[in-house]
C-alpha atoms as a PDB file:
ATOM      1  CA  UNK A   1      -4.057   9.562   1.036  1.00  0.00           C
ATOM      2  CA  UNK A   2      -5.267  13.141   0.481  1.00  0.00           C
ATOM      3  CA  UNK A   3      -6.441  13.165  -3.496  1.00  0.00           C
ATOM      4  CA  UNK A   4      -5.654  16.633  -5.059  1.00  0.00           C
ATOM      5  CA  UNK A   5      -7.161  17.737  -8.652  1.00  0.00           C
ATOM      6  CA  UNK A   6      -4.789  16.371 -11.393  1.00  0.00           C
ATOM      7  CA  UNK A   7      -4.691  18.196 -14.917  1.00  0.00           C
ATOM      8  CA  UNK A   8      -3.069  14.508 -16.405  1.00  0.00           C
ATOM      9  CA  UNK A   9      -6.356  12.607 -17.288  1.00  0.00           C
ATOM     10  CA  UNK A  10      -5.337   9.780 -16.707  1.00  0.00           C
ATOM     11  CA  UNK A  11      -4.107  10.743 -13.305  1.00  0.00           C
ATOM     12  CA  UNK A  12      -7.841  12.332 -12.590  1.00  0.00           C
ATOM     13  CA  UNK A  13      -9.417   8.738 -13.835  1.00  0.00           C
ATOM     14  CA  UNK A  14      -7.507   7.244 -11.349  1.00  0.00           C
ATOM     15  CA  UNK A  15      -8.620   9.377  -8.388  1.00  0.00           C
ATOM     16  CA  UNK A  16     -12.052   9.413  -9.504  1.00  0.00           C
ATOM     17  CA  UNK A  17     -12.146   5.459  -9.723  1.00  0.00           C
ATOM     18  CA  UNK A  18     -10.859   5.961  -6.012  1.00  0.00           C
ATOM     19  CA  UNK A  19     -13.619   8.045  -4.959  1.00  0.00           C
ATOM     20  CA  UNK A  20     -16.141   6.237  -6.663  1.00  0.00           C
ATOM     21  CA  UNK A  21     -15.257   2.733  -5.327  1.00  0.00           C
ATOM     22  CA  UNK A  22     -15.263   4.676  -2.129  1.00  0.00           C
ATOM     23  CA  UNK A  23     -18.790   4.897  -2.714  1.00  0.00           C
ATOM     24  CA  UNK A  24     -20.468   2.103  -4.126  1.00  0.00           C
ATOM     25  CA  UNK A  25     -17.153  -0.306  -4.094  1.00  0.00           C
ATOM     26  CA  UNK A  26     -14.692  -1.540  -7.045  1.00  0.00           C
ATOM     27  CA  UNK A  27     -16.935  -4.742  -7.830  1.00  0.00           C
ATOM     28  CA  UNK A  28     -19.973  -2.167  -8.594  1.00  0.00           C
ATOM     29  CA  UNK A  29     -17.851   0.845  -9.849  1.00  0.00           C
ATOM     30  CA  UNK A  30     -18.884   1.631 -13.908  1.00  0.00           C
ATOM     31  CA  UNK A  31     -16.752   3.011 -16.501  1.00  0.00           C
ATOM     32  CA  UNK A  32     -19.568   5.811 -16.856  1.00  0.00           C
ATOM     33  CA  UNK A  33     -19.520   6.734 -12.909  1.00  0.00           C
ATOM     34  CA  UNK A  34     -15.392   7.056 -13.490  1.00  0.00           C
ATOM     35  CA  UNK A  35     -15.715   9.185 -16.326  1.00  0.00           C
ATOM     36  CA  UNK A  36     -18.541  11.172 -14.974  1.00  0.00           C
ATOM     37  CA  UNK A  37     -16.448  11.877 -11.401  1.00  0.00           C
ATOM     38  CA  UNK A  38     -12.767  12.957 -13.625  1.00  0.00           C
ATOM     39  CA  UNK A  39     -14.949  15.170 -15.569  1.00  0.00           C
ATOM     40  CA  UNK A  40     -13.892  13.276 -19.397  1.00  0.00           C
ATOM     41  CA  UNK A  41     -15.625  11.605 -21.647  1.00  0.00           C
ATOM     42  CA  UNK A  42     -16.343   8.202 -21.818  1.00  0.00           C
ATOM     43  CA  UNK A  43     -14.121   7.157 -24.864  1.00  0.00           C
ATOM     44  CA  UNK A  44     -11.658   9.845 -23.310  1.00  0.00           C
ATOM     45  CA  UNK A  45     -11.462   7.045 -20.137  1.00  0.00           C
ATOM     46  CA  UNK A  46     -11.274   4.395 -22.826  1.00  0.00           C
ATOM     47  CA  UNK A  47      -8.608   5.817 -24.035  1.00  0.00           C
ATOM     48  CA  UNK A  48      -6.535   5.047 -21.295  1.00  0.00           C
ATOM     49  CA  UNK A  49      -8.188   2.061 -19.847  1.00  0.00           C
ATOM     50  CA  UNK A  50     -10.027  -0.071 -22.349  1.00  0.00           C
ATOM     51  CA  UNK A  51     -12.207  -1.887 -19.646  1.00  0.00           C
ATOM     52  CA  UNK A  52     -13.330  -1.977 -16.148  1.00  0.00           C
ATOM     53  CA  UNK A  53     -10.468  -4.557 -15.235  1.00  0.00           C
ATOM     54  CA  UNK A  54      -7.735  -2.436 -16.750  1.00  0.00           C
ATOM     55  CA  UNK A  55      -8.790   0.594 -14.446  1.00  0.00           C
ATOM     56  CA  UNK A  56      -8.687  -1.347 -11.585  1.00  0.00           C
ATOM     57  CA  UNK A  57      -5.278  -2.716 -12.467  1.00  0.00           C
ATOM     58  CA  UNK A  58      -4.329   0.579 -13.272  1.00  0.00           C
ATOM     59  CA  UNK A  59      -5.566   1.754  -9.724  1.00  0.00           C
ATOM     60  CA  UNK A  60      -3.350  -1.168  -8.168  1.00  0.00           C
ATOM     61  CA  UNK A  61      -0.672  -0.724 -10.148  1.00  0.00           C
ATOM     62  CA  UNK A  62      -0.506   2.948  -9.390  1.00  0.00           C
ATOM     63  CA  UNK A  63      -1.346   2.216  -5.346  1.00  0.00           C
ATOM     64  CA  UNK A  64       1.886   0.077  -5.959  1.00  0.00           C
ATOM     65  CA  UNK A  65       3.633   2.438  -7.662  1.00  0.00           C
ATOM     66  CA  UNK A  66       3.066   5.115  -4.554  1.00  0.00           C
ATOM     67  CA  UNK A  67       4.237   2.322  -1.982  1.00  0.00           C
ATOM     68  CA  UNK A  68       7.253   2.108  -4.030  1.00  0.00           C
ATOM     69  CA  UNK A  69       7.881   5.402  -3.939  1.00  0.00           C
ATOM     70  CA  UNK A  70       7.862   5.687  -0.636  1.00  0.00           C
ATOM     71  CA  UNK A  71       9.716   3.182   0.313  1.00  0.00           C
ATOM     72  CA  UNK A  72      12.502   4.602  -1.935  1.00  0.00           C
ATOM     73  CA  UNK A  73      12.023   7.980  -0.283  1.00  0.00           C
ATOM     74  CA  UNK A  74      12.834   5.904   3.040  1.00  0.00           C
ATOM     75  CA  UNK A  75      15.857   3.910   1.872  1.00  0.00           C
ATOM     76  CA  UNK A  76      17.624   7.456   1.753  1.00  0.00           C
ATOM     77  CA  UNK A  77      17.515   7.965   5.219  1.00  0.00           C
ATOM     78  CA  UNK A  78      18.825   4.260   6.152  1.00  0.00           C
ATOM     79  CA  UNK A  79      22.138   2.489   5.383  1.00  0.00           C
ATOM     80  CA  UNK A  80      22.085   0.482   1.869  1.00  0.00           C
ATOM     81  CA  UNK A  81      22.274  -2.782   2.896  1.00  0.00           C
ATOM     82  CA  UNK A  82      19.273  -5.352   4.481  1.00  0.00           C
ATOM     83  CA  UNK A  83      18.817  -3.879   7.241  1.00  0.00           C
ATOM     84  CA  UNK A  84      18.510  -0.359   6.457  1.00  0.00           C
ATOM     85  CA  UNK A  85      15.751  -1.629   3.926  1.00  0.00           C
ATOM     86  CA  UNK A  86      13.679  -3.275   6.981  1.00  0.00           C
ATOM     87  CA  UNK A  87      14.129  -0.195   8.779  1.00  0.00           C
ATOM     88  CA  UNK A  88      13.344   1.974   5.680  1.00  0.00           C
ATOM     89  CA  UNK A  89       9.708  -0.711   5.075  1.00  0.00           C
ATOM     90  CA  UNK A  90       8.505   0.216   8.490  1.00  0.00           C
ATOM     91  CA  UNK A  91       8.906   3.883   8.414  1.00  0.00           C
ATOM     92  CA  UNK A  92       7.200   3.545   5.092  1.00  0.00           C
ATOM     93  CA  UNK A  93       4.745   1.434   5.850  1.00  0.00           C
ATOM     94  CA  UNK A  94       4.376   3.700   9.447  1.00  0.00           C
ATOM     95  CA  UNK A  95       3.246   6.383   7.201  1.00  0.00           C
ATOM     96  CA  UNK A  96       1.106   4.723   4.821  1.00  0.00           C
ATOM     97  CA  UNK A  97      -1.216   3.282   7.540  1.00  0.00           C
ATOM     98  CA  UNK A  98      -1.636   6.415   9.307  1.00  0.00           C
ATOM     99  CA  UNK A  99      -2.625   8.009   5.648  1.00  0.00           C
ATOM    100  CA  UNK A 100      -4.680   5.052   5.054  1.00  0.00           C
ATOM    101  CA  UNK A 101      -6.649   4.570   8.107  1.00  0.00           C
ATOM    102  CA  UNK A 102      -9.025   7.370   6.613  1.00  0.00           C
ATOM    103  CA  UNK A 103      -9.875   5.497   3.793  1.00  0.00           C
ATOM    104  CA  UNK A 104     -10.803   1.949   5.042  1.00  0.00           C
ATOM    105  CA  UNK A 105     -13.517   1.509   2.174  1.00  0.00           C
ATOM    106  CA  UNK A 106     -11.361   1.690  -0.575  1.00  0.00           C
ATOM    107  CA  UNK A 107      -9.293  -0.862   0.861  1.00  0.00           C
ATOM    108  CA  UNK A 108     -12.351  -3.464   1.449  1.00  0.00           C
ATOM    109  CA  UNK A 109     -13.556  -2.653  -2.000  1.00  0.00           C
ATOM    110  CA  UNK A 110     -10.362  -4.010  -4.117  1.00  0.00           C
ATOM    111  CA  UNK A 111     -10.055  -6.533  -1.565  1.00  0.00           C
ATOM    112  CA  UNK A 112     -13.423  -7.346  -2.274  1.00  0.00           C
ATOM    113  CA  UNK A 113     -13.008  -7.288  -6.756  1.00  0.00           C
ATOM    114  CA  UNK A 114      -9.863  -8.926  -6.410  1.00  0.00           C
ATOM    115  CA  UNK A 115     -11.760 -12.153  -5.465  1.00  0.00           C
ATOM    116  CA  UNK A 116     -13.593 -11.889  -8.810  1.00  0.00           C
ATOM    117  CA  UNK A 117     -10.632 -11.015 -10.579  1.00  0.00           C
ATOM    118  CA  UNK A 118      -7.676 -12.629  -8.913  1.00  0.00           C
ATOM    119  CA  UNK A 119      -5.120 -11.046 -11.574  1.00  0.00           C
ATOM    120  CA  UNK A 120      -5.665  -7.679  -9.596  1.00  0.00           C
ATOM    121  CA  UNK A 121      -2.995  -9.141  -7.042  1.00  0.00           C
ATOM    122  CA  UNK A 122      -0.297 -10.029  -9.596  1.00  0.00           C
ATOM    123  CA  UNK A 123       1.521  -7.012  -8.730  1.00  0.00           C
ATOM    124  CA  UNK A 124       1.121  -6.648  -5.047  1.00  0.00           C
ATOM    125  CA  UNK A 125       2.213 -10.491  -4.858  1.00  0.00           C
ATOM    126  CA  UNK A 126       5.217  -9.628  -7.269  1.00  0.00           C
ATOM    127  CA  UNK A 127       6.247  -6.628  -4.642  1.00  0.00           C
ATOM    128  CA  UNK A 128       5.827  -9.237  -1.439  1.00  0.00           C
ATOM    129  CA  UNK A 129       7.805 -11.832  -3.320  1.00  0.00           C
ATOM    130  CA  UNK A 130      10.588  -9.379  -3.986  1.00  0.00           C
ATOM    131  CA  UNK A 131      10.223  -8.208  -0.207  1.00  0.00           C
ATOM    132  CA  UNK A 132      10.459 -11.611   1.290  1.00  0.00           C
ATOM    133  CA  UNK A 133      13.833 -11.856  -0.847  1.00  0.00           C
ATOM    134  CA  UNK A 134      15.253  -8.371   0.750  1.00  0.00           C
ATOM    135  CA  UNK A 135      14.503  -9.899   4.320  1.00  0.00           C
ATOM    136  CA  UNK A 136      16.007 -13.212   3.560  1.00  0.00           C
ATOM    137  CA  UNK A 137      19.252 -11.092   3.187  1.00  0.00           C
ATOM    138  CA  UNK A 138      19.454 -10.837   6.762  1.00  0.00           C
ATOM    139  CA  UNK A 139      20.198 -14.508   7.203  1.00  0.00           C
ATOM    140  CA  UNK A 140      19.401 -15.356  10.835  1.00  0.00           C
ATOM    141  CA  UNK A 141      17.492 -12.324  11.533  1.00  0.00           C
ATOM    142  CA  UNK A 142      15.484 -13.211   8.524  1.00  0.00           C
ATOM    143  CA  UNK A 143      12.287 -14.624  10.702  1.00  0.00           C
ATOM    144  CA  UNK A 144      12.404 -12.081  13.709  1.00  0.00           C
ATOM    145  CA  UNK A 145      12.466  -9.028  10.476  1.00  0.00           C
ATOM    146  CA  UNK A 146       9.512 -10.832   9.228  1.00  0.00           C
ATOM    147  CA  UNK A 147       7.722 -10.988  11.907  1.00  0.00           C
ATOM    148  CA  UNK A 148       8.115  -7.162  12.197  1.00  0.00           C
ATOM    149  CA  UNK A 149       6.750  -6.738   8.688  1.00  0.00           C
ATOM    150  CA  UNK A 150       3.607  -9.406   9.245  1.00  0.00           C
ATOM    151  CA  UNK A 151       2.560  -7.157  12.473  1.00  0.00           C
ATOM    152  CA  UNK A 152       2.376  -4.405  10.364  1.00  0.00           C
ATOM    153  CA  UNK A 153      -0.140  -6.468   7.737  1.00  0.00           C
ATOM    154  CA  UNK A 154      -1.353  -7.616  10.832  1.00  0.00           C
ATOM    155  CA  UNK A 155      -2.149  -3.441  11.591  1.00  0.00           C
ATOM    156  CA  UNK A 156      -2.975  -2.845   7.792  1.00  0.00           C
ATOM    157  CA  UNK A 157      -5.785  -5.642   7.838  1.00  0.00           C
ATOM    158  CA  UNK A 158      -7.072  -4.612  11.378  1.00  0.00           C
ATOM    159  CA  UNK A 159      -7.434  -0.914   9.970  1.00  0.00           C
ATOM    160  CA  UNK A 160      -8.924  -2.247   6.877  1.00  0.00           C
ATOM    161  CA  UNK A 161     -12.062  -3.999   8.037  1.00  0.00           C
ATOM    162  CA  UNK A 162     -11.579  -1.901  11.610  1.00  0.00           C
ATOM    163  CA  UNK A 163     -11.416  -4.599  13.999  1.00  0.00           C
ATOM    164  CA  UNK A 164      -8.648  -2.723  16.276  1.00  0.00           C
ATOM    165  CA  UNK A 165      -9.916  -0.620  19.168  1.00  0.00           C
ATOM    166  CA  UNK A 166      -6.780   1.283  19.377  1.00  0.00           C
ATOM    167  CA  UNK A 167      -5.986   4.069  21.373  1.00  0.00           C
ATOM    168  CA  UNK A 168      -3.998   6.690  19.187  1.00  0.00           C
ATOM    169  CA  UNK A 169      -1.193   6.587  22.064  1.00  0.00           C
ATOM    170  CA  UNK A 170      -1.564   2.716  21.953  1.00  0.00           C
ATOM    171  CA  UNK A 171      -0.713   2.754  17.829  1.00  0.00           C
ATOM    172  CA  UNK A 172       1.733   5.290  18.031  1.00  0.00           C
ATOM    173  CA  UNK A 173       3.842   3.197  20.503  1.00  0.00           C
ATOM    174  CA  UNK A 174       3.087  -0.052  18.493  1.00  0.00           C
ATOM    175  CA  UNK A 175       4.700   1.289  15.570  1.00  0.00           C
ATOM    176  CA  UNK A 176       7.273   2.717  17.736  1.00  0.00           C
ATOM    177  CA  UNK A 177       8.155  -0.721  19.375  1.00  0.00           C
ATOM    178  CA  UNK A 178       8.259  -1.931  15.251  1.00  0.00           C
ATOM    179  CA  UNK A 179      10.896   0.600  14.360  1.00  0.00           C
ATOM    180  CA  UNK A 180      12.754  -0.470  17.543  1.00  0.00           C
ATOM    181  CA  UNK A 181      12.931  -3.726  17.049  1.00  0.00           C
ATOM    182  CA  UNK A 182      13.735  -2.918  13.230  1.00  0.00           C
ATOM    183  CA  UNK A 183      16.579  -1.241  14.237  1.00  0.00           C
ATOM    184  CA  UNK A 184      17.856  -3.784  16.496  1.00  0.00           C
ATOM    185  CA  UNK A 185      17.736  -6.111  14.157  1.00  0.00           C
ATOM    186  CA  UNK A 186      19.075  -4.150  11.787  1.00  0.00           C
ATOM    187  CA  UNK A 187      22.230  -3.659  13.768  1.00  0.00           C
ATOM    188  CA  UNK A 188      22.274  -7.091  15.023  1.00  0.00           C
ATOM    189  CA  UNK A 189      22.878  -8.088  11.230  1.00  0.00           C
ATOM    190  CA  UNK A 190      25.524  -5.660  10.580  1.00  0.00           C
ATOM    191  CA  UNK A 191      26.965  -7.140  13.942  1.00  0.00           C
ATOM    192  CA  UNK A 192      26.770  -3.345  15.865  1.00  0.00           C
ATOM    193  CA  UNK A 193      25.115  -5.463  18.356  1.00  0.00           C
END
């Protein structure tokens, strides 16, 4: 995720909570750092996020809100049904790994809070509860489309904390073999198969 000056403040706090927990890490980020890096005041942050926890949910729920967006972006270019959303999940999620892989220290970093401040993953738990529901929907494909999904948490996690020595042609074909098998399943359920 490439972070490009906002005017919206509250857009700017946002990125500049990013880049600071980039740097010293959400548990140790301070409401003056924030401020200091989106270039407002202090009560000006407050404004929009009364405390340190509200920023970070506010950083999650906007991470969640970009996911979602993508996802719906996707959907357009896949059939309406189940599996055109499993298909439409991985070439979302395809792209957000390969924007995210830059960033790994972000990632650790609200991993890291959210152990303080467990609430931070009421959202993101929301969202994979509402997944799990769209892949149920396939009925007997329901485990092999999950499977598909938990390789690519599998990848997320791996990227994350960079335990995968992968090959750019090795990832690129991974993901490749994920939209495959998306797509089979996909037309397995809508019995094209």
């Amino acid at each position: 995720m490439i972070r490009k000056p906002r005017s919206d403040a509250r857009a700017r706090i946002l990125d500049a909570a990013l880049a600071v927990a980039d740097r010293v890490g959400a548990a140790h980020l301070t409401l003056d750092a924030v401020a200091a890096e989106a270039g407002v005041s202090k009560g000006g942050l407050l404004y929009h996020f009364a405390s340190k926890d509200l920023l970070l949910r506010g950083v999650v729920e906007h991470h969640m809100a970009e996911h979602q967006r993508d996802l719906d972006l996707a959907a357009t270019q896949f059939p309406p049904d189940a599996g055109g959303y499993l298909q439409a999940f991985v070439h979302a999620q395809s792209g957000e790994l390969t924007s995210r892989r830059k960033e790994p220290g972000v990632t650790q970093s609200f991993i890291a809070a959210a152990v303080n401040t467990p609430d931070l993953m009421d959202l993101p738990r929301q969202q994979a509860r509402a997944h799990i529901g769209r892949l149920r929907a396939l009925g007997p494909e329901f485990i092999d489309a999950l499977l598909v999904t938990l390789a690519l948490d599998g990848l997320f996690f791996g990227d994350t904390f960079e335990m995968l020595d992968l090959a750019e042609a090795e990832r690129e074909q991974l993901l490749e073999v994920l939209a495959e098998r998306a797509k089979a399943l996909a037309a397995r359920h809508s019995g094209e198969a």
